[in-house]
Protein backbone atom coordinates (compact mmCIF):
# COMPACT_ATOMS: atom_id res chain seq x y z
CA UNK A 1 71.81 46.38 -44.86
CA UNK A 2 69.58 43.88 -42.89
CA UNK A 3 67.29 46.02 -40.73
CA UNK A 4 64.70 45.09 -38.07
CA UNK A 5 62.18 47.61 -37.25
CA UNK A 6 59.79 47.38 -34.34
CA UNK A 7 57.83 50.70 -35.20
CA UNK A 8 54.73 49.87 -37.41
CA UNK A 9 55.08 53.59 -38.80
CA UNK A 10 58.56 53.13 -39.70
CA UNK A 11 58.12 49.95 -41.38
CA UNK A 12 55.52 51.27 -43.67
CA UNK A 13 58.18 54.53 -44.29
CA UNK A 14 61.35 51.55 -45.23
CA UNK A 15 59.24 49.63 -47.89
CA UNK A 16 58.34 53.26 -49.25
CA UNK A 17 61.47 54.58 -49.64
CA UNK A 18 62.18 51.40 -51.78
CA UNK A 19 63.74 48.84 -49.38
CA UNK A 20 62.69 45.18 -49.48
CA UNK A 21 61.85 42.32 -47.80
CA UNK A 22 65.12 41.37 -48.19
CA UNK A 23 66.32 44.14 -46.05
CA UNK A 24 63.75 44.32 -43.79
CA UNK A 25 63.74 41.20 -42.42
CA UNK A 26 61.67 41.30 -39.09
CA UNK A 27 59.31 43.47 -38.15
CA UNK A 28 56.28 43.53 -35.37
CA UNK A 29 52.50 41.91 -35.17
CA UNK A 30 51.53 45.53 -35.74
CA UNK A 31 53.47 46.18 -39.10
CA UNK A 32 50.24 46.07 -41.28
CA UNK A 33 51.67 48.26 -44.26
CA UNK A 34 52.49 47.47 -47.07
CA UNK A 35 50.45 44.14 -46.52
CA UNK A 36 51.92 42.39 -49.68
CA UNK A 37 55.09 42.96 -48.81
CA UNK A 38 55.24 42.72 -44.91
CA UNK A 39 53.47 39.43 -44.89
CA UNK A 40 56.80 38.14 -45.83
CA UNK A 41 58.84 39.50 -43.12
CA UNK A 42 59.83 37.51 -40.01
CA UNK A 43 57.44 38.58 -37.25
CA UNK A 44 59.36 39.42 -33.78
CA UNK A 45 56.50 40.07 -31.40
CA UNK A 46 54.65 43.09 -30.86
CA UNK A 47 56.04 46.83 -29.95
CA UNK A 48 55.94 46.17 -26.17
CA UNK A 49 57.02 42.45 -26.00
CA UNK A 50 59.90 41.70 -28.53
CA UNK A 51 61.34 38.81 -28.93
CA UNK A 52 64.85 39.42 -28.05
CA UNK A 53 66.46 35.54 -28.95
CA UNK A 54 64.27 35.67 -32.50
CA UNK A 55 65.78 38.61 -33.43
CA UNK A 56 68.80 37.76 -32.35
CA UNK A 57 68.78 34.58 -34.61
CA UNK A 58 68.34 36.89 -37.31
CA UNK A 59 71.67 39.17 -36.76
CA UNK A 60 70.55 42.28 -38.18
CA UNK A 61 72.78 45.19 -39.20
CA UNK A 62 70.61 48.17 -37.50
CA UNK A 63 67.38 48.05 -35.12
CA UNK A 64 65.00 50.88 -35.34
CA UNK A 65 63.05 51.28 -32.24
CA UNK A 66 60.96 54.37 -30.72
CA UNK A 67 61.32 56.11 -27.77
CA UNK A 68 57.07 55.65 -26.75
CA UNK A 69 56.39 52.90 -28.76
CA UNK A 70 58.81 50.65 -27.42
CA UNK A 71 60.23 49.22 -23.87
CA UNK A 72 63.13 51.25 -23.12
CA UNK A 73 64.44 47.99 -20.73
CA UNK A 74 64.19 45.78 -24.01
CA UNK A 75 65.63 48.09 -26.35
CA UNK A 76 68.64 48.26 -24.15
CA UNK A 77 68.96 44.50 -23.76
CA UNK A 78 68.87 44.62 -27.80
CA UNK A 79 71.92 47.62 -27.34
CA UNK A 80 74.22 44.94 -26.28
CA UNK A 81 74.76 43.13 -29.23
CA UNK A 82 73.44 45.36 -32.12
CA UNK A 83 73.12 48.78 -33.60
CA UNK A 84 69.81 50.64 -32.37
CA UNK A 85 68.62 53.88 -33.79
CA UNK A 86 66.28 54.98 -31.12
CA UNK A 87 63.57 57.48 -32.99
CA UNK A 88 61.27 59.89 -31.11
CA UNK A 89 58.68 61.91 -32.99
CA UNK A 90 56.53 64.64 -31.64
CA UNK A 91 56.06 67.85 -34.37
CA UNK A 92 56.06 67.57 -37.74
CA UNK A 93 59.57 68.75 -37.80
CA UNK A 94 60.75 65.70 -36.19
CA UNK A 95 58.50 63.76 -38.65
CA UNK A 96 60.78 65.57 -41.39
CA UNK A 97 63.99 64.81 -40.19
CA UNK A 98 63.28 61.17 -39.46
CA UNK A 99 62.19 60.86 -43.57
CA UNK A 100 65.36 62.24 -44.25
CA UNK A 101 67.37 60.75 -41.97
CA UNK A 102 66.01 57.18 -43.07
CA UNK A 103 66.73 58.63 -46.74
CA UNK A 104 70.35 58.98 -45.86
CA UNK A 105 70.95 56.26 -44.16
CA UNK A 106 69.05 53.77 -46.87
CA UNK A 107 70.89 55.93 -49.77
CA UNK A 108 66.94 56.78 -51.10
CA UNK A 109 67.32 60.49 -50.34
CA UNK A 110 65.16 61.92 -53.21
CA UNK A 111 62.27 59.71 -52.46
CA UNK A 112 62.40 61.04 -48.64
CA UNK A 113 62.72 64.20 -50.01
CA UNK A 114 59.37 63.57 -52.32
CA UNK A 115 57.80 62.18 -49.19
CA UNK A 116 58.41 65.43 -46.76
CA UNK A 117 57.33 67.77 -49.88
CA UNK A 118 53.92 65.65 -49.99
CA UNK A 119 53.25 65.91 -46.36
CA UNK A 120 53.79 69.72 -46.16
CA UNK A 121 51.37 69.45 -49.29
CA UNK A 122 48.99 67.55 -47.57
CA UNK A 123 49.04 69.11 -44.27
CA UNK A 124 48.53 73.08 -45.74
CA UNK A 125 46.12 71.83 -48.91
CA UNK A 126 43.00 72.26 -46.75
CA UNK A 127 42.11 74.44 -43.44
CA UNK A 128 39.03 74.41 -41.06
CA UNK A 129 37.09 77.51 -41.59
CA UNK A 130 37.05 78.98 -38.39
CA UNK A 131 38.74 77.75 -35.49
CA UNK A 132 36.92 74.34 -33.69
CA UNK A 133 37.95 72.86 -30.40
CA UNK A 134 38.69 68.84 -30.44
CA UNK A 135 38.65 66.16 -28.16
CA UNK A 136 40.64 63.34 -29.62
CA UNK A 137 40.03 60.26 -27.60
CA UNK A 138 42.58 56.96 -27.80
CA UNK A 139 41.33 55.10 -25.22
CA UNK A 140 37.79 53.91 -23.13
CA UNK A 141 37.23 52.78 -19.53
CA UNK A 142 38.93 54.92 -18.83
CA UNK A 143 38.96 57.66 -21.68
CA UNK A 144 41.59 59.15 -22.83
CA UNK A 145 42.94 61.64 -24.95
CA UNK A 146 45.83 63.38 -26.04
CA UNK A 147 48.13 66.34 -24.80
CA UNK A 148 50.37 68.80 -26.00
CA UNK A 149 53.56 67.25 -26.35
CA UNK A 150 52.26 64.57 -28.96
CA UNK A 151 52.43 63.80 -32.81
CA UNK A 152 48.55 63.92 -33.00
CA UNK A 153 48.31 67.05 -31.43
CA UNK A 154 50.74 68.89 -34.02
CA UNK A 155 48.74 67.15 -36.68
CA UNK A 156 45.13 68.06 -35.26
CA UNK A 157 46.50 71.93 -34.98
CA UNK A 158 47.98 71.56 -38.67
CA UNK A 159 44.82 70.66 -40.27
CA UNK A 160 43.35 73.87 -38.19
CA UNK A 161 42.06 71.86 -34.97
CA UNK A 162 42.49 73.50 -31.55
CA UNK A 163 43.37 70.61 -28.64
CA UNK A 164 40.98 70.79 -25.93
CA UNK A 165 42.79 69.02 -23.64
CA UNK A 166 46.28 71.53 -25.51
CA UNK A 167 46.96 72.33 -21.44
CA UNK A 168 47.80 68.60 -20.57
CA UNK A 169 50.68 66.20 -21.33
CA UNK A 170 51.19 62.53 -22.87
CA UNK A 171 47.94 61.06 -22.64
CA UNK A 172 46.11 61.73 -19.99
CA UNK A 173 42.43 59.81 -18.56
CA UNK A 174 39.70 62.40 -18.83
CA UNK A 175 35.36 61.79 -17.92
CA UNK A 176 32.69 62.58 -19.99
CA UNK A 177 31.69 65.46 -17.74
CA UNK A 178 35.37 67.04 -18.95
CA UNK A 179 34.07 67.43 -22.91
CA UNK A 180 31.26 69.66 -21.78
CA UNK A 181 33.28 72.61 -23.92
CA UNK A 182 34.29 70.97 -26.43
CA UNK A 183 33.33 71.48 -30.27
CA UNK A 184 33.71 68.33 -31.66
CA UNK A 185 34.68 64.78 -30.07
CA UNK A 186 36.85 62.36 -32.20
CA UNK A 187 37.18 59.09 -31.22
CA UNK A 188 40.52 57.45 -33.13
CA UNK A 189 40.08 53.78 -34.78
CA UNK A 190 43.65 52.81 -32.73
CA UNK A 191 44.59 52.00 -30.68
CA UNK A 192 41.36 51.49 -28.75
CA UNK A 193 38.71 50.40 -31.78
CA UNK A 194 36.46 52.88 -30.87
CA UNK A 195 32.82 52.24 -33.44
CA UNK A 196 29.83 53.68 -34.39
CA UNK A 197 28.20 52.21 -30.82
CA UNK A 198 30.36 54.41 -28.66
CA UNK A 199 29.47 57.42 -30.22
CA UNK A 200 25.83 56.52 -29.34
CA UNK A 201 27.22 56.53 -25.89
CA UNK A 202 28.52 59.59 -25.96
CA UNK A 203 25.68 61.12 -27.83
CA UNK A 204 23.41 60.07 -24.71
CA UNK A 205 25.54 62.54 -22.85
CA UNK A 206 25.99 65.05 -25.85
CA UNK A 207 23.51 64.97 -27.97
CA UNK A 208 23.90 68.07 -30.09
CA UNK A 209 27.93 67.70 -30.52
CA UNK A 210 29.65 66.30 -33.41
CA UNK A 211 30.84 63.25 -32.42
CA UNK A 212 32.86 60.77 -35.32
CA UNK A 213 35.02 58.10 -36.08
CA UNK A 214 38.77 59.01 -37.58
CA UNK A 215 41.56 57.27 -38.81
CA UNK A 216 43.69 56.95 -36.32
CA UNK A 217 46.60 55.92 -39.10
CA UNK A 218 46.19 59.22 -40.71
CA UNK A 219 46.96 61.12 -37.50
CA UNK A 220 49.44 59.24 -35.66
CA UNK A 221 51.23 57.11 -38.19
CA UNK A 222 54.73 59.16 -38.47
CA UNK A 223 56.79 58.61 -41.17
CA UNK A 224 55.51 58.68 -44.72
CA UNK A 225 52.18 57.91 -44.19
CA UNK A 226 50.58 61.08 -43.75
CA UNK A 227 51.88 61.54 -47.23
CA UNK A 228 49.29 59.06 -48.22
CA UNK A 229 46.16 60.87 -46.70
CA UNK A 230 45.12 63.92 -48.93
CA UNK A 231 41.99 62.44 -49.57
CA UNK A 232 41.23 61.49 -46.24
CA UNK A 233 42.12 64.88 -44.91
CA UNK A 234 40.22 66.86 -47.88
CA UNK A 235 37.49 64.79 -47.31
CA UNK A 236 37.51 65.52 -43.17
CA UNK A 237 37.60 69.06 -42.81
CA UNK A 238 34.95 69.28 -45.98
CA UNK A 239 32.74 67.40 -43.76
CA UNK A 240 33.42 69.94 -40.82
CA UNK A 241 33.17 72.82 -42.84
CA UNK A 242 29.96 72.03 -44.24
CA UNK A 243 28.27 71.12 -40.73
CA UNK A 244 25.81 73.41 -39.35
C-alpha cells in the first residue's frame, strides 16, 4: 500500500510499525523522524500548505491527514480523488486506538500492540510527588498555552501535572500577569522555539518560579513516540521532585 502522510507524528508511528520508504512515499517538511529513513521520502509541503498536484503525481493508495494539524479545505480537495483517513487525537485513549488502528490497517498489529503497552508503561512508571500546577506555553508575542481538550493536557495530567489554564479550550493567548498562580512554567521547544533567553524573561517577572525548557516531541507527538520517552520523562519529574 502506497501511503502519504501529512502528520509528522504519524509518520514517525508508519516507519515504526515496520513500513518503508517504499510505502511511505511522501510525507511533509516537518516529518523529522526517523531521519535516515524519511530523508528519502518525497517531500509534499508542510502540514498547512500541501501540495495537492505533487501528491497527486504520486497516486497514493491512502492519505493520512489530522483533523488540527491539517487544512480541512485541502484535505477535502485531496477527498476527491483519493482515500483519506482523517485522524484526531486528544486523550491517550485516542492515542491507543490510532496505534492500533494503523496496526490493522498496515497488517503490523503486534508491534502496535507493543507500542500502546510501552506508552501505558511509560506514562504510569513515574508520578510527581504531590500535586504541582503547570503552565505549558506553545507560543510568544502573544503567549500561549494549552487547554483542556488537548493531547498535551492529558499527557501533562498523566505524568501527575495539574493544567493551570485546565478551565480553557484549544489554545488560548494568555499575559504574564495570568501565571501569577502558577507552580511551574514550561515553555515547549515546538512549535514556537522557546530557549534558555526567554526564561530569563520570564524570570524578570517571576523570579522565584520554576521556569524550564521541555520537549515539546515528548508531549505532543501522538502516535508511538511517547513510547520512546521513558528516560526523558524519568528524568523530568526526578528533577521536579527533587526541587525545593
Amino acid at each position: 500500500m502506497k501511503v502519504v502522510s501529512l502528520v509528522p507524528s504519524i509518520t514517525e508511528a508508519l516507519f515504526d510499525l515496520g513500513l518503508t520508504e517504499n510505502e511511505v512515499i511522501g510525507r511533509t517538511k516537518f516529518c523529522i523522524h526517523p531521519y535516515e529513513k524519511i530523508k528519502k521520502v518525497e517531500i509534499i509541503g508542510g502540514t498547512k500548505n500541501i501540495n495537492i498536484e505533487k501528491i497527486k503525481s504520486l497516486q497514493p493508495d491512502l492519505i493520512i491527514a489530522n483533523k488540527e494539524e491539517n487544512v480541512k479545505d485541502q484535505v477535502e480537495a485531496l477527498m476527491e480523488d483519493f482515500k483519506v483517513m482523517v485522524t484526531h487525537v486528544e486523550t491517550v485513549e485516542d492515542n491507543y486506538y490510532l496505534v492500533k488502528n494503523l496496526g490493522n490497517i498496515f497488517h503490523q498489529e503486534e508491534k502496535a500492540k507493543a507500542y500502546n503497552l510501552k506508552i501505558y508503561e511509560v506514562l504510569n512508571q513515574t508520578k510527581i510527588n504531590s500535586p504541582i500546577k503547570a503552565a505549558y506555553l506553545i507560543w510568544k508575542n502573544p503567549y500561549m498555552t494549552i487547554g483542556s481538550d488537548t493531547f498535551i493536557h492529558h499527557i501533562l495530567t498523566e505524568t501527575g501535572f495539574e493544567n493551570s489554564f485546565k478551565d480553557k479550550t484549544r489554545y488560548p493567548e494568555i499575559t504574564v500577569e495570568d501565571l501569577a498562580e502558577t507552580d511551574i512554567i514550561m515553555l515547549s521547544s515546538e512549535p514556537f522555539p522557546f530557549k534558555e533567553k526567554h526564561i530569563d524573561e520570564l524570570k524578570a517577572f517571576y523570579p522565584e518560579k520554576k521556569i524550564m525548557i521541555v520537549d515539546g516531541e515528548a508531549f505532543s507527538w501522538y502516535g508511538t513516540h511517547i513510547a520512546k520517552c521513558g528516560e526523558y520523562f524519568k528524568e523530568l519529574i526526578s528533577e521536579i521532585n527533587s526541587r525545593p
